[in-house]
C-alpha atoms as a PDB file:
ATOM      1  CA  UNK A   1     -50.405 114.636 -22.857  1.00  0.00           C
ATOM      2  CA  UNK A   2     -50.689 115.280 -26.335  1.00  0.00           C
ATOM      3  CA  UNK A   3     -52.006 111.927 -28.683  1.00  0.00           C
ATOM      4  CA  UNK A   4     -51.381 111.359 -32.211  1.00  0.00           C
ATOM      5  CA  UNK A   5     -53.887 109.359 -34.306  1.00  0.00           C
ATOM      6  CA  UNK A   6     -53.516 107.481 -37.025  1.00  0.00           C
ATOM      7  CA  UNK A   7     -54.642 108.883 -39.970  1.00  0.00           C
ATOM      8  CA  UNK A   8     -55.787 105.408 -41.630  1.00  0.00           C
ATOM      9  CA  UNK A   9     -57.459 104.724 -38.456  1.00  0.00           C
ATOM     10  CA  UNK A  10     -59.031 108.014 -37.928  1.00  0.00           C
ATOM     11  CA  UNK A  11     -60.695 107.623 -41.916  1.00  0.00           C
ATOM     12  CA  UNK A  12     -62.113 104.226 -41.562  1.00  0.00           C
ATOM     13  CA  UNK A  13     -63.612 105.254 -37.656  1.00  0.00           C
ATOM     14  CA  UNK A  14     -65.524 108.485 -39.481  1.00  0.00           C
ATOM     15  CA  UNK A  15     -66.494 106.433 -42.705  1.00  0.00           C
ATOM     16  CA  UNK A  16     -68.116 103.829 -40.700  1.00  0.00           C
ATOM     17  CA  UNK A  17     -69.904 106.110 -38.390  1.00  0.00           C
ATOM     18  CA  UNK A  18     -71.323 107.936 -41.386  1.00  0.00           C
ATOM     19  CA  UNK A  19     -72.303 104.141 -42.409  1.00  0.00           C
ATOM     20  CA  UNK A  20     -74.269 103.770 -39.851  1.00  0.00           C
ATOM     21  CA  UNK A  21     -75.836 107.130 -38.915  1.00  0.00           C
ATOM     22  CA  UNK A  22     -77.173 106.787 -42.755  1.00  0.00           C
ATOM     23  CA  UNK A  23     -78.789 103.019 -41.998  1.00  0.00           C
ATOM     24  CA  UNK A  24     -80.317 104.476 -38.714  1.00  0.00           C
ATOM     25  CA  UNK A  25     -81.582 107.702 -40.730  1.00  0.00           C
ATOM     26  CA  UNK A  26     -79.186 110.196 -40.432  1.00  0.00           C
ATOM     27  CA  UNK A  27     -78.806 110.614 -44.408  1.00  0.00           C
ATOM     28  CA  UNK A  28     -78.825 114.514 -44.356  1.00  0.00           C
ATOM     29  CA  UNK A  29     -75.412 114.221 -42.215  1.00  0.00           C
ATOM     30  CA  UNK A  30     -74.030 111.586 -44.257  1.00  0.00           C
ATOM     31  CA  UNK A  31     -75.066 113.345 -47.700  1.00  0.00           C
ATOM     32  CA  UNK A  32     -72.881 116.328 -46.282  1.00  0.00           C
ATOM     33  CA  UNK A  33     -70.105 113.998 -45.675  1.00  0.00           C
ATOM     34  CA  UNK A  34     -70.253 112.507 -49.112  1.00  0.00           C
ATOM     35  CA  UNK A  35     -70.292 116.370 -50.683  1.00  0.00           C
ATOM     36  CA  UNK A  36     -67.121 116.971 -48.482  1.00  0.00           C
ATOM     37  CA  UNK A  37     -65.547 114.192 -49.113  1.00  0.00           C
ATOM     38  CA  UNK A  38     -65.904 114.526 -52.973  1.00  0.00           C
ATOM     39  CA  UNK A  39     -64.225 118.091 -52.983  1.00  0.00           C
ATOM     40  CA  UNK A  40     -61.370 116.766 -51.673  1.00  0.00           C
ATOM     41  CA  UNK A  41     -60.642 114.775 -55.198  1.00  0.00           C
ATOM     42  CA  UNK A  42     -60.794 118.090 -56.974  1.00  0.00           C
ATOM     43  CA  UNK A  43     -57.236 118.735 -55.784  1.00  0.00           C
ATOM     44  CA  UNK A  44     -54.760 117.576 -58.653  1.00  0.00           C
ATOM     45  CA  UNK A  45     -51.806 117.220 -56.350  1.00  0.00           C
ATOM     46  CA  UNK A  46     -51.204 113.927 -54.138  1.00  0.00           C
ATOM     47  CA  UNK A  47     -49.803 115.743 -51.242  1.00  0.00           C
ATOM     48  CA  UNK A  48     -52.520 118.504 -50.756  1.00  0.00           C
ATOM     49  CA  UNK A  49     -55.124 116.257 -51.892  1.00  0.00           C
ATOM     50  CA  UNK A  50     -54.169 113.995 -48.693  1.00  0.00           C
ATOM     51  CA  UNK A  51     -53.905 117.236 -46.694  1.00  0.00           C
ATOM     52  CA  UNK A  52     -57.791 118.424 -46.493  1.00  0.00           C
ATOM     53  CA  UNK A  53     -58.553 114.257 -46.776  1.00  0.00           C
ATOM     54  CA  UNK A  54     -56.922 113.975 -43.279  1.00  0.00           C
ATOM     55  CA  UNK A  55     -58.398 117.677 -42.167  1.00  0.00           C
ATOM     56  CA  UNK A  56     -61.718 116.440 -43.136  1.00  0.00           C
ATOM     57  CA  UNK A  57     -61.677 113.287 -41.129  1.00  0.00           C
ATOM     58  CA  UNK A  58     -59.739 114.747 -38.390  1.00  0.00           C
ATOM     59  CA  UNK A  59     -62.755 117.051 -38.261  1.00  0.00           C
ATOM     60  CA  UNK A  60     -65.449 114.845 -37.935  1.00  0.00           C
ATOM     61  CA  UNK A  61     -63.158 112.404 -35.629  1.00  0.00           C
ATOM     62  CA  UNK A  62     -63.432 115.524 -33.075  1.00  0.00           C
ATOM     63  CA  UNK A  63     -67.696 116.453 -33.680  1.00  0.00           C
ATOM     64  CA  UNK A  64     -68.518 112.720 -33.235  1.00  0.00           C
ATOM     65  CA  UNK A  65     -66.404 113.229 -30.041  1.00  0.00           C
ATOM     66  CA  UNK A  66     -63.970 109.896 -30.402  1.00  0.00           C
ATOM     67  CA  UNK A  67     -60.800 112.018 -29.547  1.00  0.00           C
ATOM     68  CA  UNK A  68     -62.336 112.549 -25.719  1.00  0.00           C
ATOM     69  CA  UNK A  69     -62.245 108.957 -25.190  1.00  0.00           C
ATOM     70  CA  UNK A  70     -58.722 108.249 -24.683  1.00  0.00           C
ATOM     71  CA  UNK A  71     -58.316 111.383 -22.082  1.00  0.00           C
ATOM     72  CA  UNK A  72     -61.310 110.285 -20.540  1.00  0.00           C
ATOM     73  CA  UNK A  73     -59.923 106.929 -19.491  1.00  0.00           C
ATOM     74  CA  UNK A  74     -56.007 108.478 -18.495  1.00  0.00           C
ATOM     75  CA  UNK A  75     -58.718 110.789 -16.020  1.00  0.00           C
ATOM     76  CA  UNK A  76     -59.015 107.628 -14.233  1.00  0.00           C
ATOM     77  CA  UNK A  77     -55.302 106.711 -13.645  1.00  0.00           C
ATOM     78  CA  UNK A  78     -54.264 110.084 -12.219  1.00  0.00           C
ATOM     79  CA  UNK A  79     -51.095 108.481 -11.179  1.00  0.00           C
ATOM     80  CA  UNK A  80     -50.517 108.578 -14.704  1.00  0.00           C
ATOM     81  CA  UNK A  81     -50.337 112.458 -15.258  1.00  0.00           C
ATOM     82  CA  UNK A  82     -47.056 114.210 -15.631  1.00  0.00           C
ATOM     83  CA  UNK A  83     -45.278 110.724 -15.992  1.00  0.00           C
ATOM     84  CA  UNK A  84     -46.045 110.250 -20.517  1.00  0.00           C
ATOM     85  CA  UNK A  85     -44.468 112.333 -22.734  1.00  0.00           C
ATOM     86  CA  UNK A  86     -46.976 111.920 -25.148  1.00  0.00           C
ATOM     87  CA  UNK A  87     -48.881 109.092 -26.710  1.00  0.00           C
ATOM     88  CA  UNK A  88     -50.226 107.866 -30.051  1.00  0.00           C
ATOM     89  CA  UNK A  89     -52.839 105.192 -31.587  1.00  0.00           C
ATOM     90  CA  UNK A  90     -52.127 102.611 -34.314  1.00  0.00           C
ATOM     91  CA  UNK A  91     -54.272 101.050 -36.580  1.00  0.00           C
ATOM     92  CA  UNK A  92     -54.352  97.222 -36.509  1.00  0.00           C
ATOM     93  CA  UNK A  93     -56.008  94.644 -38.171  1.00  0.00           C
ATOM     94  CA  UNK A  94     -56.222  91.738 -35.943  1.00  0.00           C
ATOM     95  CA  UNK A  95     -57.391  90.787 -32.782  1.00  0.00           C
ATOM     96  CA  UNK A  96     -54.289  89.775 -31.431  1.00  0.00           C
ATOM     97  CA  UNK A  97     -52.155  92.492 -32.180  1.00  0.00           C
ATOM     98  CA  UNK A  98     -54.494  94.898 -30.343  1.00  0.00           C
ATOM     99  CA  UNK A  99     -52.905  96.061 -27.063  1.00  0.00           C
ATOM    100  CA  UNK A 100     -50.644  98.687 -25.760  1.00  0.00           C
ATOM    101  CA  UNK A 101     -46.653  99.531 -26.064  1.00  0.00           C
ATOM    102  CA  UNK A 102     -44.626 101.598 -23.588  1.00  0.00           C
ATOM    103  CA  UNK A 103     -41.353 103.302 -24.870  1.00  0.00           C
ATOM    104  CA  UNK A 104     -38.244 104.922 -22.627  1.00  0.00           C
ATOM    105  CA  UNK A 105     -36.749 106.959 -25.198  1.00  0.00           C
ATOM    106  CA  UNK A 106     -32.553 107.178 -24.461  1.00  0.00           C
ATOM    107  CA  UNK A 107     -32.702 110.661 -24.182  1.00  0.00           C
ATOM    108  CA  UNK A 108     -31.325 112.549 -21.561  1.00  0.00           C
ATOM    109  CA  UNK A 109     -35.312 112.737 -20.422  1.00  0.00           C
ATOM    110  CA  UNK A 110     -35.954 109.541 -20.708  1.00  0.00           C
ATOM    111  CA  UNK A 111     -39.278 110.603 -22.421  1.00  0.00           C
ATOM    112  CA  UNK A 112     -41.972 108.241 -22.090  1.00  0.00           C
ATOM    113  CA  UNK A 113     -44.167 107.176 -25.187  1.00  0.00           C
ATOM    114  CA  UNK A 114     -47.210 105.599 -24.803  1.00  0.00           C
ATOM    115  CA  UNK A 115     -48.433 103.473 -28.232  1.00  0.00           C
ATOM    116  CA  UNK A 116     -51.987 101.979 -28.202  1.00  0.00           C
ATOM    117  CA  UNK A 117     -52.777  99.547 -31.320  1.00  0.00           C
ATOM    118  CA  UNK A 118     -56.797  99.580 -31.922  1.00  0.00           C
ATOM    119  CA  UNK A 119     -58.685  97.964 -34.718  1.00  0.00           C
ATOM    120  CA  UNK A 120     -61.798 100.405 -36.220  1.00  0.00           C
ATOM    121  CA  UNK A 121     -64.062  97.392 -35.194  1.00  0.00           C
ATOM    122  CA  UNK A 122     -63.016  98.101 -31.427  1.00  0.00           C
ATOM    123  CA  UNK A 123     -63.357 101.675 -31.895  1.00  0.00           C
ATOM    124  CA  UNK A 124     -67.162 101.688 -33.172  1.00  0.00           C
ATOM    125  CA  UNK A 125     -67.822  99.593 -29.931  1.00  0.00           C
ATOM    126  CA  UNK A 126     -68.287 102.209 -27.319  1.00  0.00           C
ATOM    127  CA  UNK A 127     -68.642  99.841 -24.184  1.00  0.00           C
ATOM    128  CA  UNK A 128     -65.963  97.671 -25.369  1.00  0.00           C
ATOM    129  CA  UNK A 129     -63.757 100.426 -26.254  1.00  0.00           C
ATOM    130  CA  UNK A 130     -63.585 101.571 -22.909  1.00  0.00           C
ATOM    131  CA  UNK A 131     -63.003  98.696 -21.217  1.00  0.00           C
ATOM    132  CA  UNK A 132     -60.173  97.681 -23.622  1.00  0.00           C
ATOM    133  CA  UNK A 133     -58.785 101.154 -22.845  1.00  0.00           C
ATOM    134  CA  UNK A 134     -58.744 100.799 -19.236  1.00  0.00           C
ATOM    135  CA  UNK A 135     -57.478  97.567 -19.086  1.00  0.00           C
ATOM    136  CA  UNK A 136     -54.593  98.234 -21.899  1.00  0.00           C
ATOM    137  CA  UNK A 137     -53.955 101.740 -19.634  1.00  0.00           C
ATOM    138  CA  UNK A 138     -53.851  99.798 -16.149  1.00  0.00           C
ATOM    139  CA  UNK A 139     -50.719  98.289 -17.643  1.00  0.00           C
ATOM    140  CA  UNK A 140     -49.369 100.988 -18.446  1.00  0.00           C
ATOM    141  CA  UNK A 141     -50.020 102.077 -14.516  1.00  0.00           C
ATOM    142  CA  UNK A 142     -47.886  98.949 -13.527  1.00  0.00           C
ATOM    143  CA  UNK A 143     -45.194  99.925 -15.495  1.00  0.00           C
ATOM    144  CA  UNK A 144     -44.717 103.530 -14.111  1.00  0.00           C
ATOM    145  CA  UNK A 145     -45.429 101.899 -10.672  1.00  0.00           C
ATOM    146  CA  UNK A 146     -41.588 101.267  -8.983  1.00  0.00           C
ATOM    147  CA  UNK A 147     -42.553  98.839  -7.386  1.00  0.00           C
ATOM    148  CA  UNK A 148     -43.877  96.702 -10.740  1.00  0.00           C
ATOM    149  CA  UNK A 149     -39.865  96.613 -11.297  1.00  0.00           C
ATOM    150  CA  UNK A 150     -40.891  97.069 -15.223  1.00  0.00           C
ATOM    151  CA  UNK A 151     -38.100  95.872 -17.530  1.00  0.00           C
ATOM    152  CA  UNK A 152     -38.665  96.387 -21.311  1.00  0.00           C
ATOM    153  CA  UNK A 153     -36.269  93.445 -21.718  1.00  0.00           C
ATOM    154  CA  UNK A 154     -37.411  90.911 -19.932  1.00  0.00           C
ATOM    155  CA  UNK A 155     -35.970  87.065 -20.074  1.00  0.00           C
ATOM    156  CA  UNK A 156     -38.242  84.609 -20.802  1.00  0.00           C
ATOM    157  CA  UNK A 157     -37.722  81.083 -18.537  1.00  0.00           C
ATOM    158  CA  UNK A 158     -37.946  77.778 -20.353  1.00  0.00           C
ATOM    159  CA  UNK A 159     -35.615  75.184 -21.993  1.00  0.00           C
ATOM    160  CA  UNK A 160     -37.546  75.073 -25.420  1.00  0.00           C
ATOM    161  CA  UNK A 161     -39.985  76.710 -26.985  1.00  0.00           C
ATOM    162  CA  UNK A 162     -42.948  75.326 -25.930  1.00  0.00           C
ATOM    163  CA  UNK A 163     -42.628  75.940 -22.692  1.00  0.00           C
ATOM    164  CA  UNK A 164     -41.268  79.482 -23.344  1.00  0.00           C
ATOM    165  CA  UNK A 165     -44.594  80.213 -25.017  1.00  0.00           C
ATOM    166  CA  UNK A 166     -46.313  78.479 -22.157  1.00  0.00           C
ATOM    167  CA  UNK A 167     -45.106  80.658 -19.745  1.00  0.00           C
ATOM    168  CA  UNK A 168     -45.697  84.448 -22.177  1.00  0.00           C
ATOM    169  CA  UNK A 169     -49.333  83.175 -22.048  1.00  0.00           C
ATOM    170  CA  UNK A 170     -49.796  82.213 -18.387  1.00  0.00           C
ATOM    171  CA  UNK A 171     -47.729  85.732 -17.632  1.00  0.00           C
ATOM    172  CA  UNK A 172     -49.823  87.699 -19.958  1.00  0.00           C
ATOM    173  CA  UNK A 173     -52.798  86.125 -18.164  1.00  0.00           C
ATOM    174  CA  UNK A 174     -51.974  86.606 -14.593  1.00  0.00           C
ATOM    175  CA  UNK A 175     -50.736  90.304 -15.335  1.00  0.00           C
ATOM    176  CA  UNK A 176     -54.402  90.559 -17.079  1.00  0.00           C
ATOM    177  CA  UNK A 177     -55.952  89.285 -14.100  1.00  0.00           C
ATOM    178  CA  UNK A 178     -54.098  91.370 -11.331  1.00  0.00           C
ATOM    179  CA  UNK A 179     -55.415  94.808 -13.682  1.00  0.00           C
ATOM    180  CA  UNK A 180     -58.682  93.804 -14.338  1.00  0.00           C
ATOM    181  CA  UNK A 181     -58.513  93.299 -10.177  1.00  0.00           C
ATOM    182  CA  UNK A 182     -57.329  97.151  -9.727  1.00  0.00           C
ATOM    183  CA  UNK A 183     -59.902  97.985 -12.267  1.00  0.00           C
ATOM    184  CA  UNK A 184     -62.991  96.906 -10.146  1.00  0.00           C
ATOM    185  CA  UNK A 185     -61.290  98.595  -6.815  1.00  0.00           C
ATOM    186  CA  UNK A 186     -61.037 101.369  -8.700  1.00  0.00           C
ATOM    187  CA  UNK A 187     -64.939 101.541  -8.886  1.00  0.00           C
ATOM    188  CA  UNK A 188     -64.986 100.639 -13.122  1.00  0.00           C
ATOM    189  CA  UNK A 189     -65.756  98.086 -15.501  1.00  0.00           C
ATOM    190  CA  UNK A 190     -63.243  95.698 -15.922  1.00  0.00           C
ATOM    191  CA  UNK A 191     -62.460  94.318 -19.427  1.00  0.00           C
ATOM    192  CA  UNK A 192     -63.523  90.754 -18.286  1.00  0.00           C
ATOM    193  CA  UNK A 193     -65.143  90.019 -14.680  1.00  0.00           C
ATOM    194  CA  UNK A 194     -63.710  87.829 -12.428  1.00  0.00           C
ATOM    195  CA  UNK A 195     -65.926  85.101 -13.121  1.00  0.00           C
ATOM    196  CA  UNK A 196     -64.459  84.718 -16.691  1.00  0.00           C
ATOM    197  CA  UNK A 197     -60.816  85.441 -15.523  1.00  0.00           C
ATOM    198  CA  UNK A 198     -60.810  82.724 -12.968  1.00  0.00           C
ATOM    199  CA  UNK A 199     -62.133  80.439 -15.564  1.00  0.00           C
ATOM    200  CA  UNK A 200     -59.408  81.442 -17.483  1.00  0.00           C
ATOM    201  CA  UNK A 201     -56.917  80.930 -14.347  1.00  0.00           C
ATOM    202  CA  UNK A 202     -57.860  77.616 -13.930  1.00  0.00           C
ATOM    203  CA  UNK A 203     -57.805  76.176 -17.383  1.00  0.00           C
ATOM    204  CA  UNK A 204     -54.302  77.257 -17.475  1.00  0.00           C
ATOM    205  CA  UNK A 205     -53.413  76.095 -13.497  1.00  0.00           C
ATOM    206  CA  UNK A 206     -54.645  73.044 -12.981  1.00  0.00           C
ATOM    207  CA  UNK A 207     -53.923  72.770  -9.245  1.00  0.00           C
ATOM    208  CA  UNK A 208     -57.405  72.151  -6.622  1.00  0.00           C
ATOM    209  CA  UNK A 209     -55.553  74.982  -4.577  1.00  0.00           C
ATOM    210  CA  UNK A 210     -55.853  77.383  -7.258  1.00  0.00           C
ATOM    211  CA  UNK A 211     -59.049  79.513  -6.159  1.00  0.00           C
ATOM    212  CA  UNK A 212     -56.361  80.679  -3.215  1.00  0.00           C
ATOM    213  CA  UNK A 213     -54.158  82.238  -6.097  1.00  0.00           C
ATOM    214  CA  UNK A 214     -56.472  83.525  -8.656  1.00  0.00           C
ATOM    215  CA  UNK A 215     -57.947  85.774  -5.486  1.00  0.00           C
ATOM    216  CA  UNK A 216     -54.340  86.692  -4.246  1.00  0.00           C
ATOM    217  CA  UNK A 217     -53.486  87.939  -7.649  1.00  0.00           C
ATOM    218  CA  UNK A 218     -57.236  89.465  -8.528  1.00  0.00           C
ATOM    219  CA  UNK A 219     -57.398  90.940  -5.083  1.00  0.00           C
ATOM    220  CA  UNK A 220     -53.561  91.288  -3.467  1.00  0.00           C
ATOM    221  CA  UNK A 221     -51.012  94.083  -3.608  1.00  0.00           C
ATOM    222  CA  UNK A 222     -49.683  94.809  -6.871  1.00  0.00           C
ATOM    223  CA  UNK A 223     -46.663  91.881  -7.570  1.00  0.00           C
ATOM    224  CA  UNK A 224     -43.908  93.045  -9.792  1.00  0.00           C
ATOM    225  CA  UNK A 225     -43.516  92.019 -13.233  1.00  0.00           C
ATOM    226  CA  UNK A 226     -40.529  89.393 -11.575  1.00  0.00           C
ATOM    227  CA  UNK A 227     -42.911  88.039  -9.260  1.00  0.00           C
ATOM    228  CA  UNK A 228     -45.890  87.239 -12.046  1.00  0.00           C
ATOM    229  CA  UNK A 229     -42.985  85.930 -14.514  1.00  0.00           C
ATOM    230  CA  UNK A 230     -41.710  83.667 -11.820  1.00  0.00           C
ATOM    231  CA  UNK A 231     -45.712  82.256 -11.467  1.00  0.00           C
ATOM    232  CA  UNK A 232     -45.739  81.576 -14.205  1.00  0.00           C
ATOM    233  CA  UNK A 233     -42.630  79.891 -14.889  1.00  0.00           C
ATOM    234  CA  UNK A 234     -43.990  77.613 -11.467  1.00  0.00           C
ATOM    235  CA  UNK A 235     -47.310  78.220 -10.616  1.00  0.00           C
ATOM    236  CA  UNK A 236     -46.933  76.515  -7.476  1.00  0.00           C
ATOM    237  CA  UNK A 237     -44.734  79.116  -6.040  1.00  0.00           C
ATOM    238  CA  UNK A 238     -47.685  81.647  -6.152  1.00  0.00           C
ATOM    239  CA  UNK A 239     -49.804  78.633  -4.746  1.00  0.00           C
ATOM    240  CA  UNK A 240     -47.452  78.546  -1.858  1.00  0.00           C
ATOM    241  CA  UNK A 241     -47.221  82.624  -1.343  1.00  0.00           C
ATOM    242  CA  UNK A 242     -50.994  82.001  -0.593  1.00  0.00           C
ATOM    243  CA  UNK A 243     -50.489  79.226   1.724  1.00  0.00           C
ATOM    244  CA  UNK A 244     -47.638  81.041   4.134  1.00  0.00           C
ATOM    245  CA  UNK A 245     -50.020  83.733   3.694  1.00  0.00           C
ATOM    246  CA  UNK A 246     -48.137  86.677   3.257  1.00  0.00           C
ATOM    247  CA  UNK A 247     -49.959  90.116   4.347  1.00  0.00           C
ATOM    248  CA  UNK A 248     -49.320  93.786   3.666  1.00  0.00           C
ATOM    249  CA  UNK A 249     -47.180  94.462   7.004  1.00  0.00           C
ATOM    250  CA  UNK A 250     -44.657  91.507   5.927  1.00  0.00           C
ATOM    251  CA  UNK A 251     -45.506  89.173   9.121  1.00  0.00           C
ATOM    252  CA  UNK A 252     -46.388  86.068   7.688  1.00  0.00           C
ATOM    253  CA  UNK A 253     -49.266  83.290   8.664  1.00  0.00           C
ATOM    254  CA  UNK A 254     -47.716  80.136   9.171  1.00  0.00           C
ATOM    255  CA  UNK A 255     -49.605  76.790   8.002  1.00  0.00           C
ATOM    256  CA  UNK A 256     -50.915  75.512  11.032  1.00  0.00           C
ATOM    257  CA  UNK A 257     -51.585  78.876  13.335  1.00  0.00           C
ATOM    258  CA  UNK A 258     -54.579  79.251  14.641  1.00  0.00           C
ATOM    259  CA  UNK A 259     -56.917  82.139  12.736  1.00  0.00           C
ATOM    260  CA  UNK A 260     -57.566  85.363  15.245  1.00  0.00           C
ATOM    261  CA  UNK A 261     -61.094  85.172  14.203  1.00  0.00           C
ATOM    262  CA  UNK A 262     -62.075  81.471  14.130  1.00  0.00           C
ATOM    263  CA  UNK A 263     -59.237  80.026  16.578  1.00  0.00           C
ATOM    264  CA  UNK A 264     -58.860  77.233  14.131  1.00  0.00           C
ATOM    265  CA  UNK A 265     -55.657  76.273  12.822  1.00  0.00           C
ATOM    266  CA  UNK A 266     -55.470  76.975   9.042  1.00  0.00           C
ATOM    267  CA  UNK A 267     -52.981  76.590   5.614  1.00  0.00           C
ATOM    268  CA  UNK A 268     -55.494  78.719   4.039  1.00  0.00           C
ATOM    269  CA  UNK A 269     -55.208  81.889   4.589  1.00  0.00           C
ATOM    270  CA  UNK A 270     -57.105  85.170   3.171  1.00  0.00           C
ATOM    271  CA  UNK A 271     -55.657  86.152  -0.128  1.00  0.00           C
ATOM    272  CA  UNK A 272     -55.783  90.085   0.958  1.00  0.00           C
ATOM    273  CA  UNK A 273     -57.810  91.111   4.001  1.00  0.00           C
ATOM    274  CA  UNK A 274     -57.273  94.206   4.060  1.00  0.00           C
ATOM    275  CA  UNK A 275     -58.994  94.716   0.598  1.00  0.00           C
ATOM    276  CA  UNK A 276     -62.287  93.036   2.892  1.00  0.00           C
ATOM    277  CA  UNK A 277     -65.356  96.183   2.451  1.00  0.00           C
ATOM    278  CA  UNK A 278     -66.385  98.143   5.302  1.00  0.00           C
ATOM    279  CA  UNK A 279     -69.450  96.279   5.287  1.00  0.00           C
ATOM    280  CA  UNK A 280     -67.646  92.753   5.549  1.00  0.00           C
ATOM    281  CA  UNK A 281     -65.040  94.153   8.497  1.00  0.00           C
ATOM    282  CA  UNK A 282     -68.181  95.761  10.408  1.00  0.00           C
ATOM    283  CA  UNK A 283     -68.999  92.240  10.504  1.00  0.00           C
ATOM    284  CA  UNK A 284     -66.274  90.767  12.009  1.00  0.00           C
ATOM    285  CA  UNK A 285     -65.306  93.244  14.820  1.00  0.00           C
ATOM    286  CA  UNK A 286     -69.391  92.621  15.876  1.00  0.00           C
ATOM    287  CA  UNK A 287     -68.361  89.449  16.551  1.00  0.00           C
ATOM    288  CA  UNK A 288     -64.262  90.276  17.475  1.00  0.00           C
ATOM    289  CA  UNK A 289     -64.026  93.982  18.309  1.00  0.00           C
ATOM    290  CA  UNK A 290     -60.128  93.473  18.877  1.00  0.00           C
ATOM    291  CA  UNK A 291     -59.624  92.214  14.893  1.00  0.00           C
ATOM    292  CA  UNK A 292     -58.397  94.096  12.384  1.00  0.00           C
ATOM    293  CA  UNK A 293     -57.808  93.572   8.979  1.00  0.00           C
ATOM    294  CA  UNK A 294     -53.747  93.275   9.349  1.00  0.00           C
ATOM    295  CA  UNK A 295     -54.313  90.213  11.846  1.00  0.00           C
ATOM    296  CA  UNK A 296     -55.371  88.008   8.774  1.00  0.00           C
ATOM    297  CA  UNK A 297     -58.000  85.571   9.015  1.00  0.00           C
ATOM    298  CA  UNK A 298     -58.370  82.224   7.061  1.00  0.00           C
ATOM    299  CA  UNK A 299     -60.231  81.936   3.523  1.00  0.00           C
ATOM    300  CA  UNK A 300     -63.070  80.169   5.483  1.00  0.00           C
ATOM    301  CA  UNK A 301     -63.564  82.972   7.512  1.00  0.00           C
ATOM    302  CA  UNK A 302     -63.527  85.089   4.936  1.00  0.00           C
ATOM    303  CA  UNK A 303     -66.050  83.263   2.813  1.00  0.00           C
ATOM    304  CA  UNK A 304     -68.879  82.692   5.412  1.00  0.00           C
ATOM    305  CA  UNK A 305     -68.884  87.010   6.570  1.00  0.00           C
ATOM    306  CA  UNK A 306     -69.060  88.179   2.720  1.00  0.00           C
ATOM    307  CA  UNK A 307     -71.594  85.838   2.764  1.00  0.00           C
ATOM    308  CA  UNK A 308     -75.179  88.383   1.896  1.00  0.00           C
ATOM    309  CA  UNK A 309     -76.659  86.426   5.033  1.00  0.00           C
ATOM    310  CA  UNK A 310     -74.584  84.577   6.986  1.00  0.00           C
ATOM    311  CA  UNK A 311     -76.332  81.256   8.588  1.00  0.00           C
ATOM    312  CA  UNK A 312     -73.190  80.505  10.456  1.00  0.00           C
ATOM    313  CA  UNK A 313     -70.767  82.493  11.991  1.00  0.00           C
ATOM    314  CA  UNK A 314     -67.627  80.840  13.859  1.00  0.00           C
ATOM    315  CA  UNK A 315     -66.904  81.809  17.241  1.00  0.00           C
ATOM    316  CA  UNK A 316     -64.555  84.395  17.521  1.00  0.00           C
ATOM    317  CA  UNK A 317     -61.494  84.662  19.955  1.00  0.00           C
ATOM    318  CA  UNK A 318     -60.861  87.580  20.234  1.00  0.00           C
ATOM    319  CA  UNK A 319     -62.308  90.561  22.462  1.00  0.00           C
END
């Protein structure tokens, strides 16, 4: 896929390197910039002038290697390949208008255009930047996904205002949460760990049940952009997905029925079982060789074998 910068952006990113290569004592490099940079003004005309101004920068954008970042990151999401047209980065100014845009042109293609927005701050941050790339990219994996459902026009629930807004930010924070959870299966660095995310989920659920939910949306199968809107239109719906306990095969776990590892009866079902590690289902089949992950087992369960040393182990049923 083939990314266009912009210019603006790509200037400031080089001009602030240079900055700071010269502070940390890389003046010879930065002199040579300077010398560049000063030819350029030797060109009378606006238009040409601009021409070896971008050329330069565009240059230097590609030594300091910032234009293997972004292809670096879409390595990770190999769904993703084959499925963009092409992409391009925006220069922004503010925090909150940093993010990422997905486009269906009305073509008889349908191309797809992919449109990050970066501030140069975020791009001088290397560890930063690449979290904010993955996470902003892992939405754009949703939206390819089919079963996401992505609709570019989406209607927003609420009878004023207020609550409209209410519900764009709890949507845009459990969509956040469920990529920063694919993120970390994935094996990388999320953009913020799921300490600080279920913080964030319960300042803006309020409900003692909550834990339940954060971990079915952090840790679950992916839920479709209708699914996350109608959380958080009504949180408690999501709260009561956890409680039926809903796995992958579509059988659900009643409130009340009895867990095939404990043989107590439960509402509390595990958010996602069979996202449990090796190490954790090793654990269980010692104790219940006939339990698999698809039987489910209740959040208690689940707790006290990821435990790192378990001091109490419930009695299993099954054998």
């Amino acid at each position: 896929m083939k990314i266009r910068y912009d210019p603006s952006l790509v200037e400031e990113v080089v001009y602030h390197t240079m900055r700071r290569l010269e502070v940390m004592g890389g003046g010879r490099l930065s002199r040579s910039y300077r010398r560049r940079r000063n030819r350029c003004y030797r060109f009378s005309d606006p238009t040409e002038r601009e021409r070896v101004f971008v050329a330069l920068h565009r240059e230097l954008f590609e030594v300091f290697g910032f234009d293997r970042v972004i292809p670096e990151i879409l390595g990770e999401f190999p769904e993703l390949e084959g499925r963009i047209a092409e992409g391009s980065v925006e220069r922004v100014r503010r925090v909150r208008d940093e993010g990422v845009e997905f486009f269906v042109r009305p073509d008889p293609q349908q191309r797809r255009t992919m449109v990050l927005k970066i501030r140069v701050e975020t791009f001088l941050e290397p560890e930063f930047l690449l979290r904010f790339l993955r996470h902003e990219i892992g939405h754009v994996a949703n939206m390819v996904d089919p079963s996401f459902r992505y609709k570019p026009d989406i209607a927003i629930p609420g009878e004023s205002s207020a609550k409209r807004n209410l519900v764009i930010d709890r949507f845009r924070l459990f969509w956040s949460i469920q990529v920063d959870g694919q993120i970390v299966r994935r094996g990388k660095e999320p953009l913020s760990s799921r300490e600080d995310r279920r913080r964030e989920f319960q300042e803006a659920v309020a409900d003692p049940a909550s834990r339940g939910a954060f971990d079915h949306i952090w840790g679950g199968p992916l839920h479709s952009q209708a699914d996350l809107l109608l959380a958080a239109e009504d949180p408690m719906t999501l709260l009561q997905a956890v409680r039926t306990g809903r796995d992958r095969s579509g059988e659900t776990r009643q409130p009340g029925l009895p867990c095939p590892v404990c043989g107590f009866p439960t509402v509390d079902w595990a958010s996602d079982p069979e996202s449990l590690s090796a190490k954790v289902v090793a654990r269980i089949q010692a104790e219940s060789p006939a339990w698999s992950p698809e039987k489910s087992l209740c959040a208690r369960c689940e707790e006290i074998y990821a435990l790192p040393d378990p001091g109490y182990l419930p009695r299993p049923v099954l054998r």
